[in-house]
C-alpha atoms as a PDB file:
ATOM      1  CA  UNK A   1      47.544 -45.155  11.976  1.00  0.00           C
ATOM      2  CA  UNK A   2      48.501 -42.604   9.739  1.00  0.00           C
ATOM      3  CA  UNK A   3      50.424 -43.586   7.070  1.00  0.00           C
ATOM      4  CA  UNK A   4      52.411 -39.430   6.558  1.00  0.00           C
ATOM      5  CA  UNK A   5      53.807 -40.095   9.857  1.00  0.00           C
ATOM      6  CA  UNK A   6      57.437 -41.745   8.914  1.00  0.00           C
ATOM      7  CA  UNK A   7      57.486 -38.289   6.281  1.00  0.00           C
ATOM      8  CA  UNK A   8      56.500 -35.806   9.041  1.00  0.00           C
ATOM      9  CA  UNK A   9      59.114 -37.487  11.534  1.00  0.00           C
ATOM     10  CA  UNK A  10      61.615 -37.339   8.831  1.00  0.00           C
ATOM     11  CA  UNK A  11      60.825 -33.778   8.373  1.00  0.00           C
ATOM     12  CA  UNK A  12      60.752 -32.812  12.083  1.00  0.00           C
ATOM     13  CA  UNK A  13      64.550 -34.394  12.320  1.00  0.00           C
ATOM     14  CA  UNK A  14      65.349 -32.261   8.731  1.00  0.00           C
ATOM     15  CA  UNK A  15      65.125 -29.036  10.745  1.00  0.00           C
ATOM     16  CA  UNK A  16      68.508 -27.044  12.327  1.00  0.00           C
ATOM     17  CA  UNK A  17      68.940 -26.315  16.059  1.00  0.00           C
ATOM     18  CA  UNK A  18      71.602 -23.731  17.383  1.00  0.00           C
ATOM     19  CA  UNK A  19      74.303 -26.018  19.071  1.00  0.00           C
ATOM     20  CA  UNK A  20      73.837 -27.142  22.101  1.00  0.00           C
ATOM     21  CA  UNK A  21      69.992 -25.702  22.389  1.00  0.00           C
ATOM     22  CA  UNK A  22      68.613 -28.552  23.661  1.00  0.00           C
ATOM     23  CA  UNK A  23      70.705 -28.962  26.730  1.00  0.00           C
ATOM     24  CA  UNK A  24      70.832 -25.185  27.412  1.00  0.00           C
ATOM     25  CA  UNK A  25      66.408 -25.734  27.269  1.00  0.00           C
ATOM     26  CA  UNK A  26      66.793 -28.381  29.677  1.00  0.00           C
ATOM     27  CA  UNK A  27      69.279 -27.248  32.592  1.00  0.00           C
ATOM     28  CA  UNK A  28      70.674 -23.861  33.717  1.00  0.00           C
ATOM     29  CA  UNK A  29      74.528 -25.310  34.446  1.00  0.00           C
ATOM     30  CA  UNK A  30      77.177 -25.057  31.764  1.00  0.00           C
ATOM     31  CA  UNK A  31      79.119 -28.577  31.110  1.00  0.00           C
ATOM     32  CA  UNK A  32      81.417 -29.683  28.072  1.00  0.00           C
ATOM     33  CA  UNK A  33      80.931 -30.038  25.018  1.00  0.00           C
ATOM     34  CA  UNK A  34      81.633 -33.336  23.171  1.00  0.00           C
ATOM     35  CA  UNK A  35      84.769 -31.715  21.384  1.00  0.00           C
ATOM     36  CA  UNK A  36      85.756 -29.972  24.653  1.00  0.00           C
ATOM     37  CA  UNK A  37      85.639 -33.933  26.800  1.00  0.00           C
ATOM     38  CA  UNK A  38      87.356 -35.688  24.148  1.00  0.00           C
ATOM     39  CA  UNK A  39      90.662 -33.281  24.591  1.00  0.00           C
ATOM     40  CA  UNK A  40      90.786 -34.680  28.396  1.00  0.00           C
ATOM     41  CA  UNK A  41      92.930 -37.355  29.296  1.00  0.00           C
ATOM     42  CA  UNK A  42      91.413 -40.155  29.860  1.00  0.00           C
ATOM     43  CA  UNK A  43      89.310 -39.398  27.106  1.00  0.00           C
ATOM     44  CA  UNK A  44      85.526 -39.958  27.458  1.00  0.00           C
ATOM     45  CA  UNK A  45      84.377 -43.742  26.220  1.00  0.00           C
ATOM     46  CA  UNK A  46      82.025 -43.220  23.278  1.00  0.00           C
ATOM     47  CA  UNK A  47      78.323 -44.789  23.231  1.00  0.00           C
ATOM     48  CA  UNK A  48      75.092 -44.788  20.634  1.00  0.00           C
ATOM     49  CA  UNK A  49      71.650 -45.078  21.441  1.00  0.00           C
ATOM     50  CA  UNK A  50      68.641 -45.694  19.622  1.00  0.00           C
ATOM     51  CA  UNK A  51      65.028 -43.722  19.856  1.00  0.00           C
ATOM     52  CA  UNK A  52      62.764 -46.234  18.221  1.00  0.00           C
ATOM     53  CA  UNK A  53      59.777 -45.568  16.714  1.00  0.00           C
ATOM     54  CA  UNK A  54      57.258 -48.018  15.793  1.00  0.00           C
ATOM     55  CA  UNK A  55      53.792 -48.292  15.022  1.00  0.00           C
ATOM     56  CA  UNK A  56      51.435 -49.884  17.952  1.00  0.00           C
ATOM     57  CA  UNK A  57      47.580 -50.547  17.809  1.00  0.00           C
ATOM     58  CA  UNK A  58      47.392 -47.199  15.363  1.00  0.00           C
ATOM     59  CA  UNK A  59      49.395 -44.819  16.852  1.00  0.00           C
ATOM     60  CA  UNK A  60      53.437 -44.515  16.842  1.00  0.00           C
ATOM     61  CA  UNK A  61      55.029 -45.424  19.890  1.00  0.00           C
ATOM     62  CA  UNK A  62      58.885 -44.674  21.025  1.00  0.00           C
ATOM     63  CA  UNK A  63      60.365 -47.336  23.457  1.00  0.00           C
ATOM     64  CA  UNK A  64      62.431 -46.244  26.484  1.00  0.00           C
ATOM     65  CA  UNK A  65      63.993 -48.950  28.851  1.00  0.00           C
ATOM     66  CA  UNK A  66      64.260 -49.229  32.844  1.00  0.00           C
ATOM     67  CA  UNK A  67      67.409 -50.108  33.900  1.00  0.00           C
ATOM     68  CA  UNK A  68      68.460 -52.479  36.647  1.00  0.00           C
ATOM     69  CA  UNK A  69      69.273 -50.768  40.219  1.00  0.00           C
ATOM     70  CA  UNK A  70      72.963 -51.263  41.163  1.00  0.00           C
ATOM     71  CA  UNK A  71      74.489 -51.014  37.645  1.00  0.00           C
ATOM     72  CA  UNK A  72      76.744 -47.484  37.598  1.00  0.00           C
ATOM     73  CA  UNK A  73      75.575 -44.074  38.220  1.00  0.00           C
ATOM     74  CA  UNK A  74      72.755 -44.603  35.808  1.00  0.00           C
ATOM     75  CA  UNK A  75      71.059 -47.481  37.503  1.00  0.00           C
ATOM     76  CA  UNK A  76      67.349 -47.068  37.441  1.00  0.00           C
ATOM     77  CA  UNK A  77      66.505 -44.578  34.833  1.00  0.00           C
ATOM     78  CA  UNK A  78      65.055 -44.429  31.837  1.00  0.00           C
ATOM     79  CA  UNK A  79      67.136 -44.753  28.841  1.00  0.00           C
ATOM     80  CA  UNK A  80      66.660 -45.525  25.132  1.00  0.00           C
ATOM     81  CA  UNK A  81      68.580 -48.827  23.941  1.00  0.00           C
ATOM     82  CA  UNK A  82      72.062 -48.264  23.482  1.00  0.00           C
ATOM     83  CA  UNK A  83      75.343 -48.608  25.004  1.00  0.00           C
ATOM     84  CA  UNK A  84      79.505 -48.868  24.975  1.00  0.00           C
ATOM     85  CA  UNK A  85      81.091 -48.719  21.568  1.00  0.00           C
ATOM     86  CA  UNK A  86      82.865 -51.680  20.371  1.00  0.00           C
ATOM     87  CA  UNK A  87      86.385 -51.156  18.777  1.00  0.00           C
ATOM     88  CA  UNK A  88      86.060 -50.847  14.888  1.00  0.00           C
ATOM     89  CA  UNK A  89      82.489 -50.116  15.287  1.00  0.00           C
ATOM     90  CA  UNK A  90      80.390 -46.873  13.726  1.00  0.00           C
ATOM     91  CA  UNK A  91      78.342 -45.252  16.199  1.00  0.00           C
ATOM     92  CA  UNK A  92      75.121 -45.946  14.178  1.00  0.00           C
ATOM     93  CA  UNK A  93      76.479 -49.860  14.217  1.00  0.00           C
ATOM     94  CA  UNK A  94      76.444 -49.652  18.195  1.00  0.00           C
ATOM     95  CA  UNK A  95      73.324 -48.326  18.590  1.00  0.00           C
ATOM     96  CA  UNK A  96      72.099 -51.282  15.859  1.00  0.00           C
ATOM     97  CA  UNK A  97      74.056 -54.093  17.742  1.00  0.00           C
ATOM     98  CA  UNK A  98      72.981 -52.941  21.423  1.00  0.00           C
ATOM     99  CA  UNK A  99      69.465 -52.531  20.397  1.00  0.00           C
ATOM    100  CA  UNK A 100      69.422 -55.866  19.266  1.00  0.00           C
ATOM    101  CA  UNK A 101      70.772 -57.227  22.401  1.00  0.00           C
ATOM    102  CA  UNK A 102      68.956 -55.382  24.992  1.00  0.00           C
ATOM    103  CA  UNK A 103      65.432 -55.385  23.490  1.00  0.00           C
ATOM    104  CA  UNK A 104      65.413 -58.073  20.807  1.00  0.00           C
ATOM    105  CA  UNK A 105      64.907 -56.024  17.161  1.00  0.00           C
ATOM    106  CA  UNK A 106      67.240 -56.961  14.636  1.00  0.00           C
ATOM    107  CA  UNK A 107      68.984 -54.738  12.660  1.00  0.00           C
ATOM    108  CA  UNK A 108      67.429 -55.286   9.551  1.00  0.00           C
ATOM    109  CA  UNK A 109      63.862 -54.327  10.870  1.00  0.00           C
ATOM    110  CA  UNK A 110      65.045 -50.753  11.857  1.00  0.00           C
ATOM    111  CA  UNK A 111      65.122 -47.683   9.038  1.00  0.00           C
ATOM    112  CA  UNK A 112      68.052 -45.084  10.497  1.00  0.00           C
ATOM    113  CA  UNK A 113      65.817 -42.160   9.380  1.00  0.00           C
ATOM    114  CA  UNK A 114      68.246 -39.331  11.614  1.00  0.00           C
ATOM    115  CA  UNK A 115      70.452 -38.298  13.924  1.00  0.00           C
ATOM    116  CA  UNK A 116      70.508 -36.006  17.428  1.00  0.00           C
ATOM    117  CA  UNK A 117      72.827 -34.237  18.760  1.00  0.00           C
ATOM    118  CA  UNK A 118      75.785 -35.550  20.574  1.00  0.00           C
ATOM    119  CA  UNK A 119      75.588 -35.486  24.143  1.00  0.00           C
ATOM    120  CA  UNK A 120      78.438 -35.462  26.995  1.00  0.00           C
ATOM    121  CA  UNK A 121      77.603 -37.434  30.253  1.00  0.00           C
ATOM    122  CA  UNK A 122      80.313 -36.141  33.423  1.00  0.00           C
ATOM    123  CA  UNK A 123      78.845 -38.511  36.053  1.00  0.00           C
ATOM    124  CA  UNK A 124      79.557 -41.690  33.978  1.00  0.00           C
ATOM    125  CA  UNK A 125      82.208 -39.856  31.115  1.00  0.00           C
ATOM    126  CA  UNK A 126      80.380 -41.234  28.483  1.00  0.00           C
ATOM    127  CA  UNK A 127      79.691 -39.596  24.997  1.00  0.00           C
ATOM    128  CA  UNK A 128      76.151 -40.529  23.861  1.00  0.00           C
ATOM    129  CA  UNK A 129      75.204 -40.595  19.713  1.00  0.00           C
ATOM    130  CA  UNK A 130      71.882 -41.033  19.243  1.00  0.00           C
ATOM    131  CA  UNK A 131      69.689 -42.199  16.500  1.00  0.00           C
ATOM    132  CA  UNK A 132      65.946 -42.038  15.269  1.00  0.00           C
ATOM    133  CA  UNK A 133      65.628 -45.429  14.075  1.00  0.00           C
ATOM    134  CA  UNK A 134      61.883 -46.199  12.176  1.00  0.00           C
ATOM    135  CA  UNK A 135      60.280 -49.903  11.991  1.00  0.00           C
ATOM    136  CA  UNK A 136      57.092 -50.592  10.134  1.00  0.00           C
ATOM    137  CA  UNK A 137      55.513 -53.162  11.996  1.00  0.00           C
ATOM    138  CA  UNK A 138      54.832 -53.750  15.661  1.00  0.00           C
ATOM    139  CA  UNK A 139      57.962 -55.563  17.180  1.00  0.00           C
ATOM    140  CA  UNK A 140      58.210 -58.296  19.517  1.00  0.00           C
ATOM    141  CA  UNK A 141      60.761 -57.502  21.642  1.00  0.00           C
ATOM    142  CA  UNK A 142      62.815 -59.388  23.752  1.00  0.00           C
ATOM    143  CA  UNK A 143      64.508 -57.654  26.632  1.00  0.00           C
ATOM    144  CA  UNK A 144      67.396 -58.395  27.985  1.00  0.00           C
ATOM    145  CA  UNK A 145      66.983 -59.706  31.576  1.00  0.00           C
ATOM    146  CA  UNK A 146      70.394 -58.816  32.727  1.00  0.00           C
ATOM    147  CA  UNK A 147      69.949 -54.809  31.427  1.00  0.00           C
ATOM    148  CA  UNK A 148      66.185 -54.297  31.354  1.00  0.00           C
ATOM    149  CA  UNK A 149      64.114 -54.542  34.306  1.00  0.00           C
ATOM    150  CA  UNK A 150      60.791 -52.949  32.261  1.00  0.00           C
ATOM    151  CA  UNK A 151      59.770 -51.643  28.568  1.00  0.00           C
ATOM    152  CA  UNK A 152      58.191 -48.763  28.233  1.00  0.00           C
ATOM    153  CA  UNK A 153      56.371 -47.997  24.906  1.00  0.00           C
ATOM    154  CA  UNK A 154      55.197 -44.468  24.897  1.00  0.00           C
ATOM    155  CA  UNK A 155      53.008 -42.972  21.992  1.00  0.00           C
ATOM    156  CA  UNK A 156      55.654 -40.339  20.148  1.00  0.00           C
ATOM    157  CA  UNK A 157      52.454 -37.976  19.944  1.00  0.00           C
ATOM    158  CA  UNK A 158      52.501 -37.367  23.564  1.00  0.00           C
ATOM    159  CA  UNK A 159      55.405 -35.556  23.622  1.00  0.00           C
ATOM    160  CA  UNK A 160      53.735 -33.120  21.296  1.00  0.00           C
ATOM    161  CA  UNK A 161      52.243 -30.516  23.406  1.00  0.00           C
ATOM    162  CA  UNK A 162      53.123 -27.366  24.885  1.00  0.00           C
ATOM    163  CA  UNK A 163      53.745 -27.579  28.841  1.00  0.00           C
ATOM    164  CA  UNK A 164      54.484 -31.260  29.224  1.00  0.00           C
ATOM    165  CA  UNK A 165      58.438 -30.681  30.804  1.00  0.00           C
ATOM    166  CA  UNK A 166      57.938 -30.705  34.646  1.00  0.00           C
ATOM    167  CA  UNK A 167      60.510 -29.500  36.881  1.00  0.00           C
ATOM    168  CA  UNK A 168      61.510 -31.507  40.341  1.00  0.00           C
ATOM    169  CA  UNK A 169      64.377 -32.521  43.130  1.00  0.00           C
ATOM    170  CA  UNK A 170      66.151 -35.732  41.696  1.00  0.00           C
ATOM    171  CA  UNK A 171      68.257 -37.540  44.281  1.00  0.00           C
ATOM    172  CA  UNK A 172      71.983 -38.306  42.786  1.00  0.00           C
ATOM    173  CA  UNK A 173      73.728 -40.782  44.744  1.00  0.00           C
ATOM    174  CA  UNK A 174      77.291 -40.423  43.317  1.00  0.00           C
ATOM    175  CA  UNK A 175      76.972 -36.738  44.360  1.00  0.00           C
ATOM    176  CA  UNK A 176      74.706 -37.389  47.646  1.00  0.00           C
ATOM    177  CA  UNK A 177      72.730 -34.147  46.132  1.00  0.00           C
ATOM    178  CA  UNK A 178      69.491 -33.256  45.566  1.00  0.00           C
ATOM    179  CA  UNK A 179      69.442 -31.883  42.008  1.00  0.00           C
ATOM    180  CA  UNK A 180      66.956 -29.367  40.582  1.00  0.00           C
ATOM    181  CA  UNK A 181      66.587 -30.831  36.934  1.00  0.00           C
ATOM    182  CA  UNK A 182      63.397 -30.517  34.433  1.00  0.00           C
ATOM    183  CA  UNK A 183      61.421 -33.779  33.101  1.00  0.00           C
ATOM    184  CA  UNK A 184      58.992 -35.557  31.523  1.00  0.00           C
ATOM    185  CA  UNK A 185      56.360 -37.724  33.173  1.00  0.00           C
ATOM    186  CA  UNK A 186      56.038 -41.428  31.101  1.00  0.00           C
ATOM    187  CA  UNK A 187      53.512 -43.711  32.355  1.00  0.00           C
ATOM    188  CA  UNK A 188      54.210 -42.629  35.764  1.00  0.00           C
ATOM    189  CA  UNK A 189      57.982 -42.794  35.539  1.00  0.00           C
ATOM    190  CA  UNK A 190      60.682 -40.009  35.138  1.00  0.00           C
ATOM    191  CA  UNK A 191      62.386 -39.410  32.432  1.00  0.00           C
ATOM    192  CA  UNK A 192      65.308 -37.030  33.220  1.00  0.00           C
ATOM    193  CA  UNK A 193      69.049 -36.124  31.904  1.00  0.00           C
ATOM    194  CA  UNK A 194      70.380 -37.219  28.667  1.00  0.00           C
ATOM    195  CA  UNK A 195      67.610 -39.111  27.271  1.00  0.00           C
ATOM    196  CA  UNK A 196      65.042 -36.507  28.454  1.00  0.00           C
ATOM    197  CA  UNK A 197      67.431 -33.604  26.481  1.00  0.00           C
ATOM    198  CA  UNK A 198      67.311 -36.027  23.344  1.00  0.00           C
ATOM    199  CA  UNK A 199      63.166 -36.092  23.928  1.00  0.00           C
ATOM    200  CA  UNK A 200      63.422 -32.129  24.251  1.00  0.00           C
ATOM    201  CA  UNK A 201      65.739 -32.180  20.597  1.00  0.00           C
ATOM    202  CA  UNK A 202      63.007 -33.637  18.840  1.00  0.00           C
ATOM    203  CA  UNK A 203      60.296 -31.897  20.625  1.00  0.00           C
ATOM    204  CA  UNK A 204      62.067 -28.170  19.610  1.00  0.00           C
ATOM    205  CA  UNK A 205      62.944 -29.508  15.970  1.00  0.00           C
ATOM    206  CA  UNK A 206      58.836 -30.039  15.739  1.00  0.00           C
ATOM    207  CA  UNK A 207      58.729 -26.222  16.791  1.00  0.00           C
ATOM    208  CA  UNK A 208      57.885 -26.886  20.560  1.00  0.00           C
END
């Protein structure tokens, strides 16, 4: 495992991005931005999420989740830990607390090394903060089984590479539409929409 990892990671999240360049890399639609959805009324509930990265048999891993079928308009995905803010909480707080309750790692064991940018979700009006959290040993985790069906641990490196964003029809069922969207392939699972633009943030801050 090499050990100038955690300082190349921290230097990949130290570089700019235009606003919004992620998203616009990722889908050819125009939606809100964060500002714009929290001027409507109801206002969009705000969320945090949590891109670990930890080291596994040598080589740094990032964990993404499987969520349960039947549970809201993103039922079955992939996501990164993370969920609904709690009142009086900090976003980097909620994505501390809900990792801890979804996969097990407490708080303590996690180094917030960054942050990506904000993202607005119109099927479930959520608005997702997410953070690059760091851990120097191999967790145990200790999923949830109410909100995780499957862990996925993922070597970081592997999103490193030129060509790697696929492109496919991806059924929605709130919209009963077939939706041309771009993603990644992990492990044989796809990894699409919010979490997959957060994947494409770090990939274009590491000049991909």
């Amino acid at each position: 495992m090499s050990d100038s990892f955690p300082y190349r990671i921290k230097t990949i999240l130290s570089n700019n991005l235009p606003p919004d360049a992620a998203f616009k890399s990722m889908h050819s639609y125009i939606r809100e931005t964060p500002e714009q959805a929290r001027l409507k009324n109801p206002p969009p509930k705000e969320s945090a999420v949590m891109m670990l990265l930890f080291p596994k048999q040598n080589i740094w891993h990032t964990l993404f989740m499987l969520r349960p079928d039947g549970q809201g308009v993103h039922s079955g995905q992939l996501s990164f830990p993370g969920g609904k803010s709690e009142e009086g909480e900090t976003p980097a707080e909620t994505a501390l607390r809900e990792t801890m309750e979804e996969v097990g790692v407490e708080k303590s064991e996690i180094e917030i090394i960054g942050e990506l940018s904000e993202v607005y979700i119109p099927p479930s009006n959520y608005i997702v903060k997410p953070f690059v959290g760091l851990m120097n040993e191999t967790p145990v985790f200790s999923p949830s089984a109410d909100e995780v069906v499957e862990l996925i641990e993922f070597p970081i490196d592997n999103f490193f590479q030129n060509d790697i964003v696929k492109e496919k029809d991806i059924f929605l069922p709130k919209y009963n539409v077939n939706f041309r969207a771009p993603y990644f392939d992990v492990n044989g699972y796809t990894l699409w929409g919010a979490t997959a633009m957060m994947v494409q943030e770090v990939r274009m801050r590491a000049g991909f």
